[in-house]
N, C-alpha and C. Protein backbone atom coordinates (compact mmCIF):
# COMPACT_ATOMS: atom_id res chain seq x y z
N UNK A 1 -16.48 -8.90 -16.87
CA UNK A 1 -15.38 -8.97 -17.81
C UNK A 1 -14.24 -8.07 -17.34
N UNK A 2 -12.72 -9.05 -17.13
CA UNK A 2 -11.77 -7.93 -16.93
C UNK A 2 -11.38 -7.30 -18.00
N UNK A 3 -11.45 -5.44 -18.21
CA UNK A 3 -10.84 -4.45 -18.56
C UNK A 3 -9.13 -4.84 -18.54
N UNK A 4 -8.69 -4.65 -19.63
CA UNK A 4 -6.76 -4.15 -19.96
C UNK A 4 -6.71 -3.19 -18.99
N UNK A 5 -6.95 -2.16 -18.41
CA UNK A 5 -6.56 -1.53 -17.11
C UNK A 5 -6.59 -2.28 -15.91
N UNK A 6 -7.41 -2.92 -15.39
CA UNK A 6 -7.72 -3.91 -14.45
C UNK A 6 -6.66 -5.38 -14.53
N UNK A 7 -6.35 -5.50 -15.49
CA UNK A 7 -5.36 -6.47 -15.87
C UNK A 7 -4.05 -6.06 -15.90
N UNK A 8 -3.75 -4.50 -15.93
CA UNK A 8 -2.31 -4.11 -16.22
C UNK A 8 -2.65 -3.92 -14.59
N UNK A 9 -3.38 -3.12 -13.45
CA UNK A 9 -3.51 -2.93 -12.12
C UNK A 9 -2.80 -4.13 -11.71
N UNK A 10 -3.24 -5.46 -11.84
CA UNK A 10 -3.20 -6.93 -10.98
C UNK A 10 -1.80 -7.04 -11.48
N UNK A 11 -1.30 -6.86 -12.73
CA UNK A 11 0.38 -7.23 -12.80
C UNK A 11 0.73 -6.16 -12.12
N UNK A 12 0.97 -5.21 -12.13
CA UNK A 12 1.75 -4.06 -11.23
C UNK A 12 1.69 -4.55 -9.64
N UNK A 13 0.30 -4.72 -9.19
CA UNK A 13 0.49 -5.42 -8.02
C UNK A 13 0.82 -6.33 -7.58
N UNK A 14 1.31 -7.53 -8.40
CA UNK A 14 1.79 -8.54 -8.02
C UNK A 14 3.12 -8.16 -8.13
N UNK A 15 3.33 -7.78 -9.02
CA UNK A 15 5.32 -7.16 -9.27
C UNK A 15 5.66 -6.36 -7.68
N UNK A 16 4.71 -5.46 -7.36
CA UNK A 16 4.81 -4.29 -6.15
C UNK A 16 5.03 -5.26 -5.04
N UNK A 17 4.15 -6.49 -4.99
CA UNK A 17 4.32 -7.40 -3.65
C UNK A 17 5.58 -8.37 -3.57
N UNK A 18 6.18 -8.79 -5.03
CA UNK A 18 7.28 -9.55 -4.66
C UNK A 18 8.83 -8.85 -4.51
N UNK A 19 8.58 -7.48 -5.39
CA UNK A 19 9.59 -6.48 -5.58
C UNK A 19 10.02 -5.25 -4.37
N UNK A 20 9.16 -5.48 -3.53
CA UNK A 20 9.05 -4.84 -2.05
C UNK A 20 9.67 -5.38 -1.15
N UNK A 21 10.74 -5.16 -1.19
CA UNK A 21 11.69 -6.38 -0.15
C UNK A 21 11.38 -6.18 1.70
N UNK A 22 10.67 -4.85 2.15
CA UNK A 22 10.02 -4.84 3.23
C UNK A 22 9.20 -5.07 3.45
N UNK A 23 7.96 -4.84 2.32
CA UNK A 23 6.58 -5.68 2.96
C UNK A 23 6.82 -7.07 2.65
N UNK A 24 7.45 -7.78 2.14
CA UNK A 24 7.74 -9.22 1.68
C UNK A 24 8.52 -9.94 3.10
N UNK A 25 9.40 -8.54 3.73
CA UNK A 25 9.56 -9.23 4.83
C UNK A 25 8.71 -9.34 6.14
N UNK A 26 7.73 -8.14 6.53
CA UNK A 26 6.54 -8.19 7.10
C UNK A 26 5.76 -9.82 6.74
N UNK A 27 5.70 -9.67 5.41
CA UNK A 27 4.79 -11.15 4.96
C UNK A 27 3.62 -10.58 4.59
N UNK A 28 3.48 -9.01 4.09
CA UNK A 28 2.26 -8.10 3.76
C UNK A 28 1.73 -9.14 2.12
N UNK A 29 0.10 -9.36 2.03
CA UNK A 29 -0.33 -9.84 1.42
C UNK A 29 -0.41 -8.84 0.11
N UNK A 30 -0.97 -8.87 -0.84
CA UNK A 30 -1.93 -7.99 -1.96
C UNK A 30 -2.85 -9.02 -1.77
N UNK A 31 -4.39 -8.81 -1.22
CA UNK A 31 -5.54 -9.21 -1.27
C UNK A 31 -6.49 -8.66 -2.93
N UNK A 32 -6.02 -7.20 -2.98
CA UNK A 32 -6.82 -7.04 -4.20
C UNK A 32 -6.51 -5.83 -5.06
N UNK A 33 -6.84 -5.50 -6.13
CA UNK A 33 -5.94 -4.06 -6.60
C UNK A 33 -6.43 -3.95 -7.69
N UNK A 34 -7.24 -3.05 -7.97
CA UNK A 34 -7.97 -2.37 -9.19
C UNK A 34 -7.25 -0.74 -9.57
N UNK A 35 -7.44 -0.51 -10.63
CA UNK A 35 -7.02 1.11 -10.97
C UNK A 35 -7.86 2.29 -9.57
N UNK A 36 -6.84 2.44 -9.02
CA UNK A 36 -6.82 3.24 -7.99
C UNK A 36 -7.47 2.87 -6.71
N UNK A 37 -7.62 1.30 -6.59
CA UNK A 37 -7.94 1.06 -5.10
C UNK A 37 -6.67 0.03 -4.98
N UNK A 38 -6.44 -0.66 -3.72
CA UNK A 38 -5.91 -1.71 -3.40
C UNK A 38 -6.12 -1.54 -1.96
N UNK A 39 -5.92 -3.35 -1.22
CA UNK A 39 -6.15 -4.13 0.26
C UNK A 39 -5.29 -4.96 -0.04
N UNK A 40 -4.53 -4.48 0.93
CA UNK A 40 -2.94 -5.90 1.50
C UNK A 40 -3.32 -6.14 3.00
N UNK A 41 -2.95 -7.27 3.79
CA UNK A 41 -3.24 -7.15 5.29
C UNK A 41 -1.91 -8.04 5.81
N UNK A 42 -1.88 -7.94 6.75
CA UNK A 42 -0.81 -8.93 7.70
C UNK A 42 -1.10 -9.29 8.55
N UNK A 43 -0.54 -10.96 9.09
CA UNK A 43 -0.75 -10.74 10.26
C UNK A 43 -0.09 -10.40 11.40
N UNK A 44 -0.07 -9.86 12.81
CA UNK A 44 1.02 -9.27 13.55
C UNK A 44 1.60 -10.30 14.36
N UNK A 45 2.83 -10.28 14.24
CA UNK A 45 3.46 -11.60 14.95
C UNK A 45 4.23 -10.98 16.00
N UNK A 46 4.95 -11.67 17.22
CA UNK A 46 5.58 -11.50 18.32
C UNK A 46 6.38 -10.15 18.02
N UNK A 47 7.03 -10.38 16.76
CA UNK A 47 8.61 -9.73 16.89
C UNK A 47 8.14 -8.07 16.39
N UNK A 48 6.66 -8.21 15.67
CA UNK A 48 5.84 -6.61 15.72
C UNK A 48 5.45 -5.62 16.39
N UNK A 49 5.64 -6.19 17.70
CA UNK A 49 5.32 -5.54 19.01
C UNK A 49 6.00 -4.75 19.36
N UNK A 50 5.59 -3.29 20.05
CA UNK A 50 6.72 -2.89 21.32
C UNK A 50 6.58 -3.01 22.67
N UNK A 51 7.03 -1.99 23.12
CA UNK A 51 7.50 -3.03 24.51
C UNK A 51 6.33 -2.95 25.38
N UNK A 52 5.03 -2.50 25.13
CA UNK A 52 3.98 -3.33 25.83
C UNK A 52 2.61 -3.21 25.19
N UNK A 53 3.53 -4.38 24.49
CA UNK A 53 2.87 -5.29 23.53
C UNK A 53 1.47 -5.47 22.88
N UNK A 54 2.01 -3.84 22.18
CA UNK A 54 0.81 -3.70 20.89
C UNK A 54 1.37 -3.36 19.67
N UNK A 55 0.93 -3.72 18.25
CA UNK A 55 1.46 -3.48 17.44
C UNK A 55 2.46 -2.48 17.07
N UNK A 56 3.58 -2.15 16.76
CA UNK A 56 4.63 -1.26 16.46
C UNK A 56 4.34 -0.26 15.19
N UNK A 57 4.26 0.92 16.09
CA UNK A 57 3.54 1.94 14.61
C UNK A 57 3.89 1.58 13.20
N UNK A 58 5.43 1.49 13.35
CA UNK A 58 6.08 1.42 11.72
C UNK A 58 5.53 0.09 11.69
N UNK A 59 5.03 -0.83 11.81
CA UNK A 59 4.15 -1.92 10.90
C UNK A 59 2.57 -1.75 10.46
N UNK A 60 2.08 -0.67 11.15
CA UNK A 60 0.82 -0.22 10.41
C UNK A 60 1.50 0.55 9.88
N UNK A 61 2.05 1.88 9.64
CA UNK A 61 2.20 2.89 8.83
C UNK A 61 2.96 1.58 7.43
N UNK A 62 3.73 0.71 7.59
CA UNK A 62 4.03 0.24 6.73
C UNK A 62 2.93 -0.63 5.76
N UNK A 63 2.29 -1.12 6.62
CA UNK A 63 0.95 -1.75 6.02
C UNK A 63 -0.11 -1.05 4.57
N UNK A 64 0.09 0.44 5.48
CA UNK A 64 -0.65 1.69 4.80
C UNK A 64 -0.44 2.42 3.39
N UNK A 65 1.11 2.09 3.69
CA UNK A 65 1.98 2.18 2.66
C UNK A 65 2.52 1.87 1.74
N UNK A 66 2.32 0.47 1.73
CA UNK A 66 2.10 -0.46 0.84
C UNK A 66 1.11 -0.38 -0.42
N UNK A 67 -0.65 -0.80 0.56
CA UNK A 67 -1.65 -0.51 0.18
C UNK A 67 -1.75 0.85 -0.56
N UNK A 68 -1.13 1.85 -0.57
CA UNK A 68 -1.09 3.29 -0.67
C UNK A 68 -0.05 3.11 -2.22
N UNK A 69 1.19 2.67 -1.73
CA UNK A 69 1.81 2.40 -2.94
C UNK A 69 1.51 1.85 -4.33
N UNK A 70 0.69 0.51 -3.73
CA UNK A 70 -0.30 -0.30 -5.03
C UNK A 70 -1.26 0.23 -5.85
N UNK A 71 -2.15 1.29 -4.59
CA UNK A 71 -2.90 2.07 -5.27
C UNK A 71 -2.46 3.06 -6.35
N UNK A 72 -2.16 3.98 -5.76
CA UNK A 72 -1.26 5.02 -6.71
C UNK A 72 -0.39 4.54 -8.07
N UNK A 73 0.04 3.48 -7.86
CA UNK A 73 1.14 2.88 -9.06
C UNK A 73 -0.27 1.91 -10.21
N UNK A 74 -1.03 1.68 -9.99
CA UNK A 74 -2.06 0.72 -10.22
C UNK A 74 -2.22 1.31 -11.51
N UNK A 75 -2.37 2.51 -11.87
CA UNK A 75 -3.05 3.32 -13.31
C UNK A 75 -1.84 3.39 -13.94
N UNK A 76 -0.41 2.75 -14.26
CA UNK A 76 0.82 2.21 -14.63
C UNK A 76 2.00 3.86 -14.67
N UNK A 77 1.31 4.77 -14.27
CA UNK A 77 2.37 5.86 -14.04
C UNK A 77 3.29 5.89 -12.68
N UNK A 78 4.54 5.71 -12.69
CA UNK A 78 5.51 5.66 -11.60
C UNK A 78 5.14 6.90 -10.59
N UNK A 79 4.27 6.83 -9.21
CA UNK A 79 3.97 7.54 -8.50
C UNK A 79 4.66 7.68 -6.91
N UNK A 80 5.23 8.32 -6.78
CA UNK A 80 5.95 8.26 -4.89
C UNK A 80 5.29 9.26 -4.19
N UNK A 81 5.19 8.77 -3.18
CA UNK A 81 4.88 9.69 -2.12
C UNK A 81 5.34 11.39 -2.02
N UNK A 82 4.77 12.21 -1.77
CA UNK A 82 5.02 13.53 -1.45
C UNK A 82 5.02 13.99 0.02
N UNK A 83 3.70 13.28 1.00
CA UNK A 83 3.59 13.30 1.93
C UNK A 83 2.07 12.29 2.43
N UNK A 84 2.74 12.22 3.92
CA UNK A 84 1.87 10.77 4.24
C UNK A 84 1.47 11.60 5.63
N UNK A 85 0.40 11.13 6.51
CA UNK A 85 0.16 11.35 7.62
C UNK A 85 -0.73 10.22 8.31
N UNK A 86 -0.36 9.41 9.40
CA UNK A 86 -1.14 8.47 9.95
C UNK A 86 -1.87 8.89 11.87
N UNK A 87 -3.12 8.16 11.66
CA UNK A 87 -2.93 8.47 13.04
C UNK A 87 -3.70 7.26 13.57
N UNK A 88 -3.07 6.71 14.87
CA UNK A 88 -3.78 5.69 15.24
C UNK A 88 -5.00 5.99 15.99
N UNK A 89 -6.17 5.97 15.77
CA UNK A 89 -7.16 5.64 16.75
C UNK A 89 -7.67 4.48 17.69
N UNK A 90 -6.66 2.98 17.26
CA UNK A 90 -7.23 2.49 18.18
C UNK A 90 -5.61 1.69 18.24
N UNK A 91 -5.45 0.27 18.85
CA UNK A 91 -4.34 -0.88 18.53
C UNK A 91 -4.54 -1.97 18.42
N UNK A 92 -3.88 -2.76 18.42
CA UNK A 92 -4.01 -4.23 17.53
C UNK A 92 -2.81 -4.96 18.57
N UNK A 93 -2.96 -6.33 18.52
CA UNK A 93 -2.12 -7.05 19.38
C UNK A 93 -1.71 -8.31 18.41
N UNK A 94 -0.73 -9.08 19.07
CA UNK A 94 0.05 -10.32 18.18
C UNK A 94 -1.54 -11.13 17.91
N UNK A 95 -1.36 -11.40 16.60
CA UNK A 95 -2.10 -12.44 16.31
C UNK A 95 -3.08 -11.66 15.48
N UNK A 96 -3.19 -10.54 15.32
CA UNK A 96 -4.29 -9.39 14.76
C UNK A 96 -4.02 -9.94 13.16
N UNK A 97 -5.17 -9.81 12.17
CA UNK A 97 -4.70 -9.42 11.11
C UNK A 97 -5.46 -8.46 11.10
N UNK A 98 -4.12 -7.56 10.37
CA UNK A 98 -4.64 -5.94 9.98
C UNK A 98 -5.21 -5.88 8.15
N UNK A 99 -5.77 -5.19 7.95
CA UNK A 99 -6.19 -4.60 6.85
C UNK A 99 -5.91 -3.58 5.99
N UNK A 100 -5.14 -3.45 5.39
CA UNK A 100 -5.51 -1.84 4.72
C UNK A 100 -5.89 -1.47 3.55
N UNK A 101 -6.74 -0.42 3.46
CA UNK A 101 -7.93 -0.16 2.48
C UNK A 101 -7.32 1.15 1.78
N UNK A 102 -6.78 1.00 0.69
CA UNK A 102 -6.36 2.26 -0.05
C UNK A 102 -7.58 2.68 -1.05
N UNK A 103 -7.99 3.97 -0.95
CA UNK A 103 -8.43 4.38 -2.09
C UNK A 103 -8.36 5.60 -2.42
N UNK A 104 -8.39 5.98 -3.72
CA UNK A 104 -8.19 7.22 -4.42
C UNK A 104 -9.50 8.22 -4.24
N UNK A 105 -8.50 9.12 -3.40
CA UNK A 105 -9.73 10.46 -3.81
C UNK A 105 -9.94 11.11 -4.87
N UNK A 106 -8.80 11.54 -5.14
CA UNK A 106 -8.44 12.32 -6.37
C UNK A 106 -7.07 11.81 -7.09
N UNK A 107 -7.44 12.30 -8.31
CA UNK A 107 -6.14 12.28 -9.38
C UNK A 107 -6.07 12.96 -10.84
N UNK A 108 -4.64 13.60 -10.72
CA UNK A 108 -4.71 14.31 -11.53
C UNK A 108 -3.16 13.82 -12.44
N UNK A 109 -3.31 14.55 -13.87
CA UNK A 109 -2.13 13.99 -14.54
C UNK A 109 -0.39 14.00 -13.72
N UNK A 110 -0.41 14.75 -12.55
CA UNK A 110 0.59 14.70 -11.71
C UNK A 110 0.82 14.65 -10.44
N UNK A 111 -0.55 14.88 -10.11
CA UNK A 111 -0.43 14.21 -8.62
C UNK A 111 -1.70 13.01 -8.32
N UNK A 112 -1.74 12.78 -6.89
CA UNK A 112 -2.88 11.84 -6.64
C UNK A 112 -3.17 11.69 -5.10
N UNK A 113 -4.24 11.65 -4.19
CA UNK A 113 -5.10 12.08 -3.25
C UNK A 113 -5.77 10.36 -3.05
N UNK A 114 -4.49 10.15 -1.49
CA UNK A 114 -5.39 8.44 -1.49
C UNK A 114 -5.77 8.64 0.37
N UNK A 115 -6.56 7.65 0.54
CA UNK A 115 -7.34 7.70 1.72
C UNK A 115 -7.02 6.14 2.37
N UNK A 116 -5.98 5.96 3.13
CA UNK A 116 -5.78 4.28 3.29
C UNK A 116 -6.63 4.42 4.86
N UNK A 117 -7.90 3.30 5.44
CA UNK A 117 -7.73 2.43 6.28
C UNK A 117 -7.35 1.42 6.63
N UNK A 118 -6.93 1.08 7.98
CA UNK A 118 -6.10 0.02 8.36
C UNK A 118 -7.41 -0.62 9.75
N UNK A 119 -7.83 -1.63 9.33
CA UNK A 119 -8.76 -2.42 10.57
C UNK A 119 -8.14 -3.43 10.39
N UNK A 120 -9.04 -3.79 11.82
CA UNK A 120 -8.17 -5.32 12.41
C UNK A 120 -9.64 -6.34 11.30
N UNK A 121 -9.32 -7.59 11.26
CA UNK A 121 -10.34 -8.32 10.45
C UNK A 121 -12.05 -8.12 11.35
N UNK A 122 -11.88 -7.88 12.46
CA UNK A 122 -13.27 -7.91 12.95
C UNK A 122 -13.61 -6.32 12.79
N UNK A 123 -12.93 -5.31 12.28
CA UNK A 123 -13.50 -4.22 11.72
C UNK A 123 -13.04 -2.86 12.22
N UNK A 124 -12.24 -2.89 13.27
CA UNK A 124 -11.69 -2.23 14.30
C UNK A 124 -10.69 -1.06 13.79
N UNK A 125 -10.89 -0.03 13.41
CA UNK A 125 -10.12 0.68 13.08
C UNK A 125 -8.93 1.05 13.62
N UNK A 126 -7.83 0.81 13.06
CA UNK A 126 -6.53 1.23 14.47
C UNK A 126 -5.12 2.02 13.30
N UNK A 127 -5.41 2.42 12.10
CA UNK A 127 -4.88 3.75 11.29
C UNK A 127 -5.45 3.96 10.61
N UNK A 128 -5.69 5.25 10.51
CA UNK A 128 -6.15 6.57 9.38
C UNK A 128 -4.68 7.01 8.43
N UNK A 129 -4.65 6.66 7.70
CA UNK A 129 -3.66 7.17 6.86
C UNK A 129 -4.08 8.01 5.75
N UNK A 130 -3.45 9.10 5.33
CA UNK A 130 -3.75 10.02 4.05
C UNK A 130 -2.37 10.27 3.31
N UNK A 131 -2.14 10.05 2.04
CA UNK A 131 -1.27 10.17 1.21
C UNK A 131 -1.43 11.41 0.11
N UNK A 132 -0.54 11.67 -0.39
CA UNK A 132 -0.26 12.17 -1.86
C UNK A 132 0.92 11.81 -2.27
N UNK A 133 0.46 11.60 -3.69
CA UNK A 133 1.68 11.08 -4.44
C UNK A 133 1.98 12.24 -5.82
N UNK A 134 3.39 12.13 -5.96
CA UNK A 134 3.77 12.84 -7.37
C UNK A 134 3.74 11.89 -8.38
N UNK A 135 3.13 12.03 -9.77
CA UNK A 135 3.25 11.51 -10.85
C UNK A 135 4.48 11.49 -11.68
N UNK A 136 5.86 10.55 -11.85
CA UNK A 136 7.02 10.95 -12.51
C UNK A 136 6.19 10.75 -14.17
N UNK A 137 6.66 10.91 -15.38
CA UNK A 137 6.47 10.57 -16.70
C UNK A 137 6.97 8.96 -16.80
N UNK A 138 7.64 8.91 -16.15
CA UNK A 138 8.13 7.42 -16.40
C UNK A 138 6.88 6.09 -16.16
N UNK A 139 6.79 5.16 -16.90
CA UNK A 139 6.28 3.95 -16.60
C UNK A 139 6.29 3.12 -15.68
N UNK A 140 5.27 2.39 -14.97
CA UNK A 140 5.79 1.62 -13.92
C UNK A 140 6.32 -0.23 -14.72
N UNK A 141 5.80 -0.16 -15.96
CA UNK A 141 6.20 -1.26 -16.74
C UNK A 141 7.70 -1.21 -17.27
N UNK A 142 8.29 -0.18 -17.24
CA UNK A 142 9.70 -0.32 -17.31
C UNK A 142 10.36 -1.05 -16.15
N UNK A 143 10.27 -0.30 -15.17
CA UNK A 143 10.89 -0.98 -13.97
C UNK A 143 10.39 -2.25 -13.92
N UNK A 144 9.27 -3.20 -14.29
CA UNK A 144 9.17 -4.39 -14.29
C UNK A 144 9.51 -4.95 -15.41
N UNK A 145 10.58 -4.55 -16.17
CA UNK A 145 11.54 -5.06 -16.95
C UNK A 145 12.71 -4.60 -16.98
N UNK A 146 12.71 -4.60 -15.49
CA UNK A 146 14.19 -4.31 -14.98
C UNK A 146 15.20 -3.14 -15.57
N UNK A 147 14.91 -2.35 -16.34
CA UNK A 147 15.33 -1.45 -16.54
C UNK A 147 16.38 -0.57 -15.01
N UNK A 148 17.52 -0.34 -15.43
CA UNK A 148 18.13 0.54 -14.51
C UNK A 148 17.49 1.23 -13.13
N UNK A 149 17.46 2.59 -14.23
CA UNK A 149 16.54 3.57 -13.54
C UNK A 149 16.17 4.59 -14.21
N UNK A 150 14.69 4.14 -14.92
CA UNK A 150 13.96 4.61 -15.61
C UNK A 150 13.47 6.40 -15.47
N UNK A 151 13.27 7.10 -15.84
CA UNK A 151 13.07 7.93 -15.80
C UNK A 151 13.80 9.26 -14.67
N UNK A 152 14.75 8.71 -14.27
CA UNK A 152 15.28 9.42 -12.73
C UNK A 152 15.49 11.28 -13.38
């Protein structure tokens, strides 16, 4: 049985995936998004590459970030980043789909402690990402009723 938290998570994340005008241009999915987890993936196309031709950091760190974003915003409090750190351990090439696995370590009424992996679909780890986010008072259901700018 879906939970009203689990149901307010899946609208926030669907709002986060069409309202994201960079992962929308990546073509970054939302695969799934519960109160304090979420998985978006992509796949890596030609123009993702650098110049010898493996995935382009800023499209995993963006991947991560995403996933990272959904998570954190998922429990409906407006949450941004404080600080992020990625590191690649492995790479990915055109045609890869990547993965990323956000989940919450911790959370507290103002901050929050997320843990994103990024694998390729056959399991391959190629970013470690770690986040924290600040908790504003503001709603993330305002801004999906277009409100100005809620709480600034």
């Amino acid at each position: 049985m879906t939970t009203e938290t689990e149901l307010q998570a899946e609208a926030i994340g669907r709002w986060m995936e069409q309202e994201d005008k960079f992962a929308r241009l990546l073509d970054i999915k939302l695969e799934s998004i519960k109160p304090g987890y979420a998985r978006a993936s992509l796949i890596v196309r030609p123009d993702m590459l650098n110049a010898v031709k493996v995935t382009q950091g800023g499209v995993t760190f963006t991947l991560a970030d995403f996933a990272f974003a959904a998570a954190s915003n998922s429990h409906g409090t407006t949450s941004l980043a404080l600080s992020t750190t990625l590191s690649f351990p492995g790479s990915s090439r055109e045609g890869d789909q990547l993965i990323a696995e956000a989940r919450e370590e911790n959370s507290t009424r103002r901050t929050g402690l997320y843990t994103i992996e990024v694998k390729t679909s056959e399991g391959r780890l190629v970013g470690l990402f770690t986040g924290t986010v600040f908790r504003r008072s503001d709603k993330v259901t305002e801004w999906m009723k277009n409100k100005a700018d809620p709480g600034s």
